[in-house]
N, C-alpha and C. Protein backbone atom coordinates (compact mmCIF):
# COMPACT_ATOMS: atom_id res chain seq x y z
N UNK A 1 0.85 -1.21 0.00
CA UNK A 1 0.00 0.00 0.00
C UNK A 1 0.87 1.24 0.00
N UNK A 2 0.36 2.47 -0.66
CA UNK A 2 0.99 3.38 -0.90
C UNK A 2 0.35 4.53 0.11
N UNK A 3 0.67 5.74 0.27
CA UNK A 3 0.11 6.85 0.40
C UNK A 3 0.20 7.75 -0.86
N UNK A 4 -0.82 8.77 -1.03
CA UNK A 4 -1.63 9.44 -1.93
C UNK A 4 -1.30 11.01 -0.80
N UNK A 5 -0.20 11.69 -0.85
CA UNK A 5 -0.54 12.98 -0.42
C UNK A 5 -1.42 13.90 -1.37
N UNK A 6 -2.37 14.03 -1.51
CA UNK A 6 -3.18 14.71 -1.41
C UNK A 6 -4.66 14.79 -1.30
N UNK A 7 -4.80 16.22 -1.14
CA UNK A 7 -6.61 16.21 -0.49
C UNK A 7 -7.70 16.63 -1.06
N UNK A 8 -7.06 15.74 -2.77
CA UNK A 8 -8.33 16.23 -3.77
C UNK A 8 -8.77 14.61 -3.86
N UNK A 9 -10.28 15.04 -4.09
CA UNK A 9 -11.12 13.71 -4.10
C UNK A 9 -11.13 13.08 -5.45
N UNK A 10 -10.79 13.99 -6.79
CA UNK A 10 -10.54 13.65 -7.65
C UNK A 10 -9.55 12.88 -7.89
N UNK A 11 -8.34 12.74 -7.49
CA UNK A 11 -7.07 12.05 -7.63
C UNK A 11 -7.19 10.39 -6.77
N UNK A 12 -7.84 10.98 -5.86
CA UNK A 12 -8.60 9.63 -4.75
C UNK A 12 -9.54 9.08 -5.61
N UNK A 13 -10.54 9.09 -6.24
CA UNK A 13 -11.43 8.48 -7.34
C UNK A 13 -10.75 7.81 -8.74
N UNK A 14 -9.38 8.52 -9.06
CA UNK A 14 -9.24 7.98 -9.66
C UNK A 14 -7.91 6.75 -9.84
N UNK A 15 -7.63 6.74 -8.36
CA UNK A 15 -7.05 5.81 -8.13
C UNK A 15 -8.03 4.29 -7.74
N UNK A 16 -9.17 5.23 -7.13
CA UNK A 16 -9.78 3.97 -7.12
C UNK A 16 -10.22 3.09 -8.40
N UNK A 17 -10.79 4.11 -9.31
CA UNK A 17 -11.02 3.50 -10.62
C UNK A 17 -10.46 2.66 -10.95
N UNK A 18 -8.64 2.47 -10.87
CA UNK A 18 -7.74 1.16 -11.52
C UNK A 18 -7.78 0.46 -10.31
N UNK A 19 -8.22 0.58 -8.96
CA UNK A 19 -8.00 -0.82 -8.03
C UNK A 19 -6.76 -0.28 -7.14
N UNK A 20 -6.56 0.75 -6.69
CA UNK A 20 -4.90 0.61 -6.67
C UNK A 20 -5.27 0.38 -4.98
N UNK A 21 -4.00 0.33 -4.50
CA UNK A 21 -4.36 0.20 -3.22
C UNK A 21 -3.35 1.58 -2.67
N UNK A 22 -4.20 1.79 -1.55
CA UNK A 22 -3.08 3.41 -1.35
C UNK A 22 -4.56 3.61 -0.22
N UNK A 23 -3.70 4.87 0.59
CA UNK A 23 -4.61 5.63 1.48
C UNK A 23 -3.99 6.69 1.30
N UNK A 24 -4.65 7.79 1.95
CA UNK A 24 -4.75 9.30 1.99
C UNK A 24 -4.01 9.82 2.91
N UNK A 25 -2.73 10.59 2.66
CA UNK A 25 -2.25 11.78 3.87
C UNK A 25 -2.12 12.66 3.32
N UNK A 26 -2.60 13.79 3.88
CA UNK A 26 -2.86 15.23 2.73
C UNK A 26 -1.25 16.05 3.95
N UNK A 27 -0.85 16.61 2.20
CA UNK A 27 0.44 17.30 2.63
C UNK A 27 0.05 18.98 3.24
N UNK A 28 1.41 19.27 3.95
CA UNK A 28 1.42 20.72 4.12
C UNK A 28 2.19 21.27 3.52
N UNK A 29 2.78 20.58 2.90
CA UNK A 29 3.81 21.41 2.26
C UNK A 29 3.27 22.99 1.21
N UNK A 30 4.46 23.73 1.45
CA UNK A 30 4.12 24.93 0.97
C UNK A 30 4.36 24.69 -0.76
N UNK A 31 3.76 25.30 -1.33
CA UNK A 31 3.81 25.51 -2.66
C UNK A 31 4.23 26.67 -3.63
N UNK A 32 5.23 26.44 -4.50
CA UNK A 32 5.53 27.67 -5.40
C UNK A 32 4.56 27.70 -6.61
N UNK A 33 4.63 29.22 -6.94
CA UNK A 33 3.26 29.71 -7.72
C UNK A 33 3.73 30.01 -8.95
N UNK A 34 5.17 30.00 -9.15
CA UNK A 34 5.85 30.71 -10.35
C UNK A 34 7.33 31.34 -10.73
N UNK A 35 6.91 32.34 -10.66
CA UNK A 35 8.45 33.22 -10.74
C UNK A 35 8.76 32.71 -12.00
N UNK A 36 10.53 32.48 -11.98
CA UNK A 36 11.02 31.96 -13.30
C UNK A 36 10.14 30.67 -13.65
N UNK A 37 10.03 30.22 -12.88
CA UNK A 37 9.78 28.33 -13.29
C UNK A 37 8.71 28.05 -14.62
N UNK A 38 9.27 27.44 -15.58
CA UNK A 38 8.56 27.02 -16.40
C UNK A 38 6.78 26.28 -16.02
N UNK A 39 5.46 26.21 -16.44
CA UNK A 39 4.78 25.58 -15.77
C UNK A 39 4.98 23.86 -15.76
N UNK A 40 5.66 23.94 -16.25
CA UNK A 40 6.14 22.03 -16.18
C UNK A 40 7.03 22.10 -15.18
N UNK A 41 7.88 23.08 -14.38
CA UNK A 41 8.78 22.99 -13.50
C UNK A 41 8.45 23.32 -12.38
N UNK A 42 6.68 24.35 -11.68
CA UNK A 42 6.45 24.12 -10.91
C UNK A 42 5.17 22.85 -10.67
N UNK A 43 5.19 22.58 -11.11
CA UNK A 43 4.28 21.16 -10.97
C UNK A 43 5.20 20.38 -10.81
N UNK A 44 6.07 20.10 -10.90
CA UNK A 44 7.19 18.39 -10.69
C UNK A 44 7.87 19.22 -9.42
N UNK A 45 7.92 20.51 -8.93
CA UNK A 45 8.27 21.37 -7.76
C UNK A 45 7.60 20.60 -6.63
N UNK A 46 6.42 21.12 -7.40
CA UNK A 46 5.18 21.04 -5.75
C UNK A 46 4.96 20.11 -5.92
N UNK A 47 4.56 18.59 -6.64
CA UNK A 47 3.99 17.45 -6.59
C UNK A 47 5.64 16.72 -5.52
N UNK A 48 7.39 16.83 -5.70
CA UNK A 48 8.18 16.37 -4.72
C UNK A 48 7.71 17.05 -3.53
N UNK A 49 7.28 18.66 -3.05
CA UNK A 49 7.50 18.88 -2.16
C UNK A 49 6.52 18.34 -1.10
N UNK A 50 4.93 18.24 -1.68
CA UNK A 50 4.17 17.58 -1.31
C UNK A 50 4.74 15.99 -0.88
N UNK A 51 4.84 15.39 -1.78
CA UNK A 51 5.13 14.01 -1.26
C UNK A 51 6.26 13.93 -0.23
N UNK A 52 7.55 14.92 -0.06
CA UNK A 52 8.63 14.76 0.58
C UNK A 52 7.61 15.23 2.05
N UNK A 53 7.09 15.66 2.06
CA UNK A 53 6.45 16.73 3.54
C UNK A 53 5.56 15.14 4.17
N UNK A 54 4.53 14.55 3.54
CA UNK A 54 4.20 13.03 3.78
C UNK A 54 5.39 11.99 4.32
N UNK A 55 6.19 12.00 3.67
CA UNK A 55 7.04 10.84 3.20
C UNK A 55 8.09 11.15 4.56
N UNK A 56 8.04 12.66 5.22
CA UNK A 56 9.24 12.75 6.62
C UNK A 56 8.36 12.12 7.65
N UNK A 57 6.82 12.11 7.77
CA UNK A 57 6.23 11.90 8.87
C UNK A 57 6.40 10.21 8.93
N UNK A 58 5.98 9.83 7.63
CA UNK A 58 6.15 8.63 6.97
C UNK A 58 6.97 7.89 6.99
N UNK A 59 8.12 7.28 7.25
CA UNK A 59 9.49 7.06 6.45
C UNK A 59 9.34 5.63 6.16
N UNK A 60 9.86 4.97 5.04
CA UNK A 60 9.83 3.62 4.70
C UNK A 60 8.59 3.74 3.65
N UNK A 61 7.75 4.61 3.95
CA UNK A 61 6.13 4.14 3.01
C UNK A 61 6.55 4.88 1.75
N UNK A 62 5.79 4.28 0.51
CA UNK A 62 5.78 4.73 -0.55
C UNK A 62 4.63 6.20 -0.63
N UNK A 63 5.47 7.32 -1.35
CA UNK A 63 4.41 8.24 -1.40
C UNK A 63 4.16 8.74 -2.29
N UNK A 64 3.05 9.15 -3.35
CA UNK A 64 2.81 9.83 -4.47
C UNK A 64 2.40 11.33 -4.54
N UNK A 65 2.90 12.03 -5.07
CA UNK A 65 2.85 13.46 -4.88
C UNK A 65 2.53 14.16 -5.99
N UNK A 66 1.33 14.86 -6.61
CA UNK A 66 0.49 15.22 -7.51
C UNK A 66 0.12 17.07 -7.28
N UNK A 67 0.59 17.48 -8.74
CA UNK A 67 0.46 18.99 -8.65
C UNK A 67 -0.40 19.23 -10.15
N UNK A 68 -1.21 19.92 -10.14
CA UNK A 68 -1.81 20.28 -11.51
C UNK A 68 -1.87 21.61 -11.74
N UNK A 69 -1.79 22.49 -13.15
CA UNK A 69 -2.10 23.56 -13.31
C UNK A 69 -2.84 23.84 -15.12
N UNK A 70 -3.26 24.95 -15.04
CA UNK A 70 -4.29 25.01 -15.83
C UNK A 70 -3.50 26.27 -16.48
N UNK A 71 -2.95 26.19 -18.00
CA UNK A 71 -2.10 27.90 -18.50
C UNK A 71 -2.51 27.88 -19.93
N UNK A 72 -2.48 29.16 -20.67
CA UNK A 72 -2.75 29.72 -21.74
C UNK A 72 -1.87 31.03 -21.53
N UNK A 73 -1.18 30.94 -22.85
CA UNK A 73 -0.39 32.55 -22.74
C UNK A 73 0.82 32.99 -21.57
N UNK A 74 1.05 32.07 -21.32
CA UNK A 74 2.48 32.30 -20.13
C UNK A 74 1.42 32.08 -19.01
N UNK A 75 0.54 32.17 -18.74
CA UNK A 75 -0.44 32.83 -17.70
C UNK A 75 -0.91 31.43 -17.10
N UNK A 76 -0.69 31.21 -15.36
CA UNK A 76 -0.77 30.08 -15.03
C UNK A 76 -2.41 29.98 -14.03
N UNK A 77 -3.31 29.79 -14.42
CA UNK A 77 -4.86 29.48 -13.89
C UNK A 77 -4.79 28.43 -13.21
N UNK A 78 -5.09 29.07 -11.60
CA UNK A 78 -5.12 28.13 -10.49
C UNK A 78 -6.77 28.51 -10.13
N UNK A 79 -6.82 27.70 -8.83
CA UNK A 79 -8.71 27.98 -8.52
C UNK A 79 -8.53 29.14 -8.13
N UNK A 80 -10.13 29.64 -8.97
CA UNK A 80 -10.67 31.10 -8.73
C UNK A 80 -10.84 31.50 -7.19
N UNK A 81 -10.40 32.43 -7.03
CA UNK A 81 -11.04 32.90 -5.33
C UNK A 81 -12.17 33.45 -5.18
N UNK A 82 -12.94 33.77 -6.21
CA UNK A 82 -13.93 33.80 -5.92
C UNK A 82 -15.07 33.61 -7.49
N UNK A 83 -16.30 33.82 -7.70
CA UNK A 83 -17.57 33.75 -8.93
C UNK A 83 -16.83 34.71 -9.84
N UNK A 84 -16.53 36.07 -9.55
CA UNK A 84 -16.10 36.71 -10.50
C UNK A 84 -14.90 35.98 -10.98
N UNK A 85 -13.89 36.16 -10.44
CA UNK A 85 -11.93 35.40 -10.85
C UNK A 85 -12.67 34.08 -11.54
N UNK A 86 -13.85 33.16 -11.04
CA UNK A 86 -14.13 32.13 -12.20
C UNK A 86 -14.49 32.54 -13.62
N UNK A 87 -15.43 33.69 -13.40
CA UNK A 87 -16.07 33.71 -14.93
C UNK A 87 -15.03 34.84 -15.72
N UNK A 88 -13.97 35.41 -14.88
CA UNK A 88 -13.27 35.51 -15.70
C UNK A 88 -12.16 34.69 -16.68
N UNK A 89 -11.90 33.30 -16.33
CA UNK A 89 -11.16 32.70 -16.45
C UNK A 89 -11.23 31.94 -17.66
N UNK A 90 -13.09 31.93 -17.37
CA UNK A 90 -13.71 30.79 -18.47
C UNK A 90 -13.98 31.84 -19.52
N UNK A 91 -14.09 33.47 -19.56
CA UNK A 91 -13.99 33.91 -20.64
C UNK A 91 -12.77 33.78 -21.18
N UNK A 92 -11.84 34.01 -20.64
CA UNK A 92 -10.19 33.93 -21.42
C UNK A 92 -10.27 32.68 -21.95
N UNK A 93 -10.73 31.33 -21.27
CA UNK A 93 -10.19 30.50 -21.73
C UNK A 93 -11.01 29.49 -22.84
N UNK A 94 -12.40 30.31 -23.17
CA UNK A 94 -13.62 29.94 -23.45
C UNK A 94 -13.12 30.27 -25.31
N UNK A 95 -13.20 29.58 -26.26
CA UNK A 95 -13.16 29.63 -27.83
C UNK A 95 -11.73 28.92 -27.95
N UNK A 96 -10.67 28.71 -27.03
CA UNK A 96 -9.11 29.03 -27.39
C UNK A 96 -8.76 27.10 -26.84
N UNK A 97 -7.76 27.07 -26.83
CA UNK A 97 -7.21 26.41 -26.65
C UNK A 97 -6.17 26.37 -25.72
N UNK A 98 -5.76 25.26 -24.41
CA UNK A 98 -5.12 25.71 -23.57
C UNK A 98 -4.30 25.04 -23.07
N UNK A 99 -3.58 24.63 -22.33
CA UNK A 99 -2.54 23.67 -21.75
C UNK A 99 -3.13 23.15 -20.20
N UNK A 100 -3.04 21.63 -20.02
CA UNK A 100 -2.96 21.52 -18.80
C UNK A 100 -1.74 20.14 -18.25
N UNK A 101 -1.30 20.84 -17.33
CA UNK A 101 -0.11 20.14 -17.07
C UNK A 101 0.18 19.19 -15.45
N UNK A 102 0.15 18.22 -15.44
CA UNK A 102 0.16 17.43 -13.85
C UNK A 102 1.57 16.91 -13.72
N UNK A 103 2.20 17.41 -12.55
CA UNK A 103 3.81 16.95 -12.10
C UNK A 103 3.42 16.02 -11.00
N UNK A 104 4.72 14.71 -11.19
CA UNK A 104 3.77 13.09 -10.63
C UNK A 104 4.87 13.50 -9.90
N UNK A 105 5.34 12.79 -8.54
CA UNK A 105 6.71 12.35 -7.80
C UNK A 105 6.08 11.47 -7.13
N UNK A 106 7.37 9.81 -7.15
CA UNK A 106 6.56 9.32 -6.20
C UNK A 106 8.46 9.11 -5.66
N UNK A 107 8.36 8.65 -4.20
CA UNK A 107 9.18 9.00 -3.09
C UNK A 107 9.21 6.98 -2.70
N UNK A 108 10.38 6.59 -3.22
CA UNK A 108 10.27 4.98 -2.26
C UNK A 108 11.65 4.82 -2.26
N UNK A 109 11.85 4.29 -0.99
CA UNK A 109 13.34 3.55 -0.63
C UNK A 109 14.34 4.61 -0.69
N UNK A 110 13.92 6.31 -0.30
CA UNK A 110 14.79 7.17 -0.14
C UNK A 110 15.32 7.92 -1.92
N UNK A 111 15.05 7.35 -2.76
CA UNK A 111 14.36 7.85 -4.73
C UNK A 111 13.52 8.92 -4.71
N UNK A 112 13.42 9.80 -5.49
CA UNK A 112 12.60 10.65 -5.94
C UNK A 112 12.66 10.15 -7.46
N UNK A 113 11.74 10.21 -7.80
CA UNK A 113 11.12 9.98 -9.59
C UNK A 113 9.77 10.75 -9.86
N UNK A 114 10.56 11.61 -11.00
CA UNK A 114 9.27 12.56 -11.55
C UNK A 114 9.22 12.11 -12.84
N UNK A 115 7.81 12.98 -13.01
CA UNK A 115 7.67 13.07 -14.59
C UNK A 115 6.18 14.16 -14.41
N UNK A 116 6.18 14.82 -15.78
CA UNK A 116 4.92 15.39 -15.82
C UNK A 116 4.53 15.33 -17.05
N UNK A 117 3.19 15.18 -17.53
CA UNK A 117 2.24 15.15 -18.37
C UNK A 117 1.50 16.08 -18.78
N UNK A 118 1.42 16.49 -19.72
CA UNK A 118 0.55 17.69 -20.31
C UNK A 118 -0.43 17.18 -21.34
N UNK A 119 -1.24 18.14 -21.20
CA UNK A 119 -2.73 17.58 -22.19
C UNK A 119 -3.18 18.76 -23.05
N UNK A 120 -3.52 18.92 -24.48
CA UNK A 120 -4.35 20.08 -24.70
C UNK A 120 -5.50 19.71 -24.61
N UNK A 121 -6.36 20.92 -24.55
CA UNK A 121 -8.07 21.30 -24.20
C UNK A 121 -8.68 22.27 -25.19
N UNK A 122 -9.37 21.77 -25.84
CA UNK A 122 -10.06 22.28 -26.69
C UNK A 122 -11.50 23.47 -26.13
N UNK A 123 -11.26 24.24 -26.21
CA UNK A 123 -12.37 24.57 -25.46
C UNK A 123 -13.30 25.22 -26.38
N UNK A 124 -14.88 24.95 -26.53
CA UNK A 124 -15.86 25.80 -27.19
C UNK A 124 -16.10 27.43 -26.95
N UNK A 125 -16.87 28.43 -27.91
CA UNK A 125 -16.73 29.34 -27.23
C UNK A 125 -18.53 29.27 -26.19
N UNK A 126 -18.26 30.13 -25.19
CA UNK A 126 -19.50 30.34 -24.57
C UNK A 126 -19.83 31.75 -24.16
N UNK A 127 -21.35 31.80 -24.19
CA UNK A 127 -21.56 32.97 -24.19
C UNK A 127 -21.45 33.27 -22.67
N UNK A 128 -22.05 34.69 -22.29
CA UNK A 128 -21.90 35.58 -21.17
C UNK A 128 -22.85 34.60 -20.13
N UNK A 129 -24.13 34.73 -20.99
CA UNK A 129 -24.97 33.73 -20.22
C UNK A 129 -24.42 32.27 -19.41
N UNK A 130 -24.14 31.47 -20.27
CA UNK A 130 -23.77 30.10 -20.49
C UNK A 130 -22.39 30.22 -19.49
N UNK A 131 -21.34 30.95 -19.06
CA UNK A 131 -20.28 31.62 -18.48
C UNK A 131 -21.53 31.47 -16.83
N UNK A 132 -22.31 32.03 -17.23
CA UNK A 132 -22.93 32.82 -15.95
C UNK A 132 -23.29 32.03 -14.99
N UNK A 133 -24.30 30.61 -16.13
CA UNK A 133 -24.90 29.81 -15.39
C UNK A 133 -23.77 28.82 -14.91
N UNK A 134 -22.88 28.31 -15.79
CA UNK A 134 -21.67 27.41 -15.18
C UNK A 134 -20.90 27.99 -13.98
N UNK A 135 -21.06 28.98 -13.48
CA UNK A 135 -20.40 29.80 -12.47
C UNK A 135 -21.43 28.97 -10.95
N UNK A 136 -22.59 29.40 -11.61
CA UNK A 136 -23.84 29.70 -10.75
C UNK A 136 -23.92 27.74 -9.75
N UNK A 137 -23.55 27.27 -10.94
CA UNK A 137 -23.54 26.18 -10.39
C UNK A 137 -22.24 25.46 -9.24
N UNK A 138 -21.47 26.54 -8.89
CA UNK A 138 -20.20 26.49 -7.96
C UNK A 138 -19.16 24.78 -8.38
N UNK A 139 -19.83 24.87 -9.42
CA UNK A 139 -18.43 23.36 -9.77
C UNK A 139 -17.16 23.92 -10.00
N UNK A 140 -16.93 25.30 -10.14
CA UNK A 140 -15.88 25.92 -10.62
C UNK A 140 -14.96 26.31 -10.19
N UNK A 141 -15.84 26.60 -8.17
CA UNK A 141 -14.79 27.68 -7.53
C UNK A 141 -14.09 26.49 -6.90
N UNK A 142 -13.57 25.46 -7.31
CA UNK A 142 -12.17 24.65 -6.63
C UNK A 142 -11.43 23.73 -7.43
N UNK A 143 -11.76 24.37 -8.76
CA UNK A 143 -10.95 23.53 -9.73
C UNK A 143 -9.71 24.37 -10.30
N UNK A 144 -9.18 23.52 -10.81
CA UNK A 144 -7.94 24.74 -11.36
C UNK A 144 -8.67 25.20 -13.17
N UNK A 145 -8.35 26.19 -13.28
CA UNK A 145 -8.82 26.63 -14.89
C UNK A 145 -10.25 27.17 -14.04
N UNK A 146 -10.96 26.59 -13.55
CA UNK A 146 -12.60 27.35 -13.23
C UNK A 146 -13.04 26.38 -13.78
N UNK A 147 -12.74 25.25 -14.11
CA UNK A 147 -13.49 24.15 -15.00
C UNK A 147 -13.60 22.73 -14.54
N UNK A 148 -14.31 21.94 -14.27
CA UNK A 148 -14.29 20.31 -14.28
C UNK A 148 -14.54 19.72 -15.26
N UNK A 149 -13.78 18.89 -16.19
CA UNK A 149 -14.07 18.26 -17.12
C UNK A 149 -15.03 16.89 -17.03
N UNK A 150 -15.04 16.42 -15.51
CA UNK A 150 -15.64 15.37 -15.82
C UNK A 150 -16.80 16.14 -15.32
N UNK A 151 -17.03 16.81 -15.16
CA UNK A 151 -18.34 17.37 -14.84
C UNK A 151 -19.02 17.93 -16.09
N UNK A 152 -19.81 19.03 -15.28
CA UNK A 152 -21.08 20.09 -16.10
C UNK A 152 -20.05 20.93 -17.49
N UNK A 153 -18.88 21.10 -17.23
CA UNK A 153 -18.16 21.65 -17.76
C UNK A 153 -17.97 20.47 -19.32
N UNK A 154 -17.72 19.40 -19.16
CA UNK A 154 -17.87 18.62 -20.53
C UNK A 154 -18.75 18.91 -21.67
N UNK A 155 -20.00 19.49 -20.96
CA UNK A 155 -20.38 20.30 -22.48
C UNK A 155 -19.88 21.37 -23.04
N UNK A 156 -18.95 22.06 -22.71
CA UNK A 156 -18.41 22.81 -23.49
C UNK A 156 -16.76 22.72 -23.85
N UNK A 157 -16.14 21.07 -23.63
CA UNK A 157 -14.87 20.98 -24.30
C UNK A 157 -15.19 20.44 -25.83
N UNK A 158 -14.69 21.20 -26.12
CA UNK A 158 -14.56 20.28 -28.25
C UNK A 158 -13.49 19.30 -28.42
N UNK A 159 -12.46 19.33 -27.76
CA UNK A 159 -11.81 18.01 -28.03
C UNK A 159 -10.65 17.91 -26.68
N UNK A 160 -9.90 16.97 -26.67
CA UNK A 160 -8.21 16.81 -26.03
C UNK A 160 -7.47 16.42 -26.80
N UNK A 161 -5.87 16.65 -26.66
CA UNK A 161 -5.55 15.86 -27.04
C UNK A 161 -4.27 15.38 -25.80
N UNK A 162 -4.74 14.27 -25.75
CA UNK A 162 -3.59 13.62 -24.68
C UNK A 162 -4.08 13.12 -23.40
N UNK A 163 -3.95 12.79 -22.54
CA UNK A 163 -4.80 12.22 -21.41
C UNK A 163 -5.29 12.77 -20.67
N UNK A 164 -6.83 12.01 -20.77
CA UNK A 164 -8.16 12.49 -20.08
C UNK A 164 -7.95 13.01 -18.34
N UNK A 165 -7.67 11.83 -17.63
CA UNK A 165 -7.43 11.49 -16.51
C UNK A 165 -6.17 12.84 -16.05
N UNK A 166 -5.01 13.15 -16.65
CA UNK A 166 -4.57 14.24 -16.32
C UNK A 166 -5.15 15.81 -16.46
N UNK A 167 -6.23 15.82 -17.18
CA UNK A 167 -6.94 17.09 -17.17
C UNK A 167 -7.93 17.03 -16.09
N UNK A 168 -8.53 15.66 -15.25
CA UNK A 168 -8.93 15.40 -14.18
C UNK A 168 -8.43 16.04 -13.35
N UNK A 169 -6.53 15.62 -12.78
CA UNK A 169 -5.67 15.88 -11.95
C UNK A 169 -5.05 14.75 -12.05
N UNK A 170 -4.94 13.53 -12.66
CA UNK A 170 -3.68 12.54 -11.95
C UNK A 170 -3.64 11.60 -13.52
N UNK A 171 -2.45 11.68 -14.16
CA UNK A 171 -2.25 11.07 -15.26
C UNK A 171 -2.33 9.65 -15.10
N UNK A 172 -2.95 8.86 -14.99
CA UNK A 172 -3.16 7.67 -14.94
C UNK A 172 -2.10 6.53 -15.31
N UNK A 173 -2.16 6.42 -16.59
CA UNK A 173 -1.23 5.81 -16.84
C UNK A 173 0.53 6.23 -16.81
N UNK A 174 1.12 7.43 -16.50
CA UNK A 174 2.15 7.78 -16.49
C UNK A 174 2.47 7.74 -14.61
N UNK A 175 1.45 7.77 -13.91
CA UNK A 175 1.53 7.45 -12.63
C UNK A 175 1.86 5.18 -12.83
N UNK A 176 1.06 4.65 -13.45
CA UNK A 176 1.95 3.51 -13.18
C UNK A 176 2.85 3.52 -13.98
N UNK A 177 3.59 3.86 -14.85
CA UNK A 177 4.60 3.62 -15.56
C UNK A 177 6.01 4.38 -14.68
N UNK A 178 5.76 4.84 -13.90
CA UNK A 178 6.73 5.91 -13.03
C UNK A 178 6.73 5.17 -11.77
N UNK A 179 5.93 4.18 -11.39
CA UNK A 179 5.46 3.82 -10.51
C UNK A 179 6.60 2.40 -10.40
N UNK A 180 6.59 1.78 -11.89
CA UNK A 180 7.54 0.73 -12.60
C UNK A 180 8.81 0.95 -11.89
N UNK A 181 8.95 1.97 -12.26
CA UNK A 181 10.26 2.56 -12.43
C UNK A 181 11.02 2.94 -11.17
N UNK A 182 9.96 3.23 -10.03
CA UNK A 182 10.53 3.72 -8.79
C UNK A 182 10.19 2.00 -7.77
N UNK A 183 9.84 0.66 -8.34
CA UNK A 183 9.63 0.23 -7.90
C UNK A 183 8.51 -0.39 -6.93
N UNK A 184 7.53 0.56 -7.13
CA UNK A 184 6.66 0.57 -6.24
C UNK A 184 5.07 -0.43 -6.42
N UNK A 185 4.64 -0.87 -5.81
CA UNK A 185 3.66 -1.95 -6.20
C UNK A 185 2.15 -1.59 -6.04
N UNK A 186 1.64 -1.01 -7.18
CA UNK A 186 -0.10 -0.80 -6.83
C UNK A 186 -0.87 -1.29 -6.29
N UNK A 187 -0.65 -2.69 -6.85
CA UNK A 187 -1.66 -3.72 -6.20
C UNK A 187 -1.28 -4.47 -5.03
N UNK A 188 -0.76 -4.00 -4.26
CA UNK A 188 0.06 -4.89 -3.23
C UNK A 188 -1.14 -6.12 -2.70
N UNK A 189 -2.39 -5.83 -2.53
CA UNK A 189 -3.41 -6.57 -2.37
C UNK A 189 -4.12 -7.74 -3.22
N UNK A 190 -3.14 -7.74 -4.52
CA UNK A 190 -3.81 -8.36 -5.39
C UNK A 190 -5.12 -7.99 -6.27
N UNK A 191 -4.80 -6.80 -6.58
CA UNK A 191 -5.88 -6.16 -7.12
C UNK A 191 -7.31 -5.68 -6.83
N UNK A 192 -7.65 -5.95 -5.52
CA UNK A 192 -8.57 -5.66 -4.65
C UNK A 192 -9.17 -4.29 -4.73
N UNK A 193 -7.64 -3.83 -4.73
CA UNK A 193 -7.81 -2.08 -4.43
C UNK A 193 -8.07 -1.74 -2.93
N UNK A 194 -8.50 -0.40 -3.16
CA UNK A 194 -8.42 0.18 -1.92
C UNK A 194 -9.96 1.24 -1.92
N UNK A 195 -10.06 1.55 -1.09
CA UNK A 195 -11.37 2.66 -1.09
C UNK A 195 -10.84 3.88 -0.49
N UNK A 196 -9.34 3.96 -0.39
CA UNK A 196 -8.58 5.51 -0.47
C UNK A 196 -8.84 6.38 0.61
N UNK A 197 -9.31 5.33 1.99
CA UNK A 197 -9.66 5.95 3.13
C UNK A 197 -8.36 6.52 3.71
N UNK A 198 -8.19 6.86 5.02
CA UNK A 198 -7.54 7.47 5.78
C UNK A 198 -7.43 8.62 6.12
N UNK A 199 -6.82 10.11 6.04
CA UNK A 199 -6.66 10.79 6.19
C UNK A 199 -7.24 11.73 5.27
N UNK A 200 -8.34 12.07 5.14
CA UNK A 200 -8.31 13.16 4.13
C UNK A 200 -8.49 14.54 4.44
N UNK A 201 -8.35 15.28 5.50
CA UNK A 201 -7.98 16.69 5.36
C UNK A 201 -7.02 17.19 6.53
């Protein structure tokens, strides 16, 4: 069994989806927002620092450490702070096309191993209205971009290209293939899985 630092329910769902076995310790670690860092360089930042902040309380356990961000135009879209910062977000990002990027680290036997995944997003345009009501419905104010794809928000993507599950928050398949690599065993249960209890906030 692994730990899962973090305290999105999305990343927890979709570990459950493949069976994995893992529980929940949500990190404190502090997070960088930018500066120089490329957005592929603070996501593989904050997804080690997260898992390293787990992994001291922890020691010996395997830990996975997951950062996502949402950019168009140099410009890096984290969750709105509030209805307005959402529906502004989804106008910028509403007709265009945009980047979304998830930095993996997982932490075993004293190893760090990253990788990050990026996806494009096709996005439709929407009107003021259509902006208004997707606001109204608060799916927005805790996602990164202002958007949930597996949600209400799916009616207005036109396409991806690249993996679904990382525009979620957790690249699926590049989490086990990294997973290979650092040694670490999903199924320690025999495929059972897990229901991703423990710690979640």
């Amino acid at each position: 069994m692994f730990i899962l630092a973090s305290a999105s329910p999305r990343r927890r769902e979709l570990l459950q989806q493949i069976k994995a076995s893992f529980t929940v310790k949500v990190s404190q670690a502090e997070e960088v927002t930018g500066g120089s860092l490329a957005p592929a360089e603070i996501v593989v930042e904050n997804a080690v620092r997260k898992a390293k902040a787990v992994s001291e309380e922890y020691p010996g356990q395997a830990v996975l450490g997951a950062d996502t961000i949402v950019f168009l135009d140099g410009r890096v879209f984290g969750k709105p702070h509030d209805a307005e910062e959402a529906r502004k977000m989804l106008r910028t990002l509403a007709g265009r096309e945009h980047k979304v990027a998830t930095g993996i680290a997982w932490l075993h036997d004293g190893q760090v191993f990253t990788d990050v995944e990026t996806t494009r997003v096709f996005f439709a345009p929407m009107t003021e209205e259509e902006i208004a009501a997707y606001v109204d419905t608060g799916e927005p104010l805790d996602k990164a971009g202002a958007y949930a794809i597996q949600g209400q928000a799916a009616a207005f993507i036109d396409s991806i290209a690249g993996s679904f599950s990382n525009v979620v928050g957790l690249p699926l398949y590049a989490v086990c293939r990294l997973a290979g690599k650092a040694g670490v065993d999903l199924y320690d249960n025999h495929g059972k899985g897990s229901s991703g209890g423990g710690e979640t906030a």
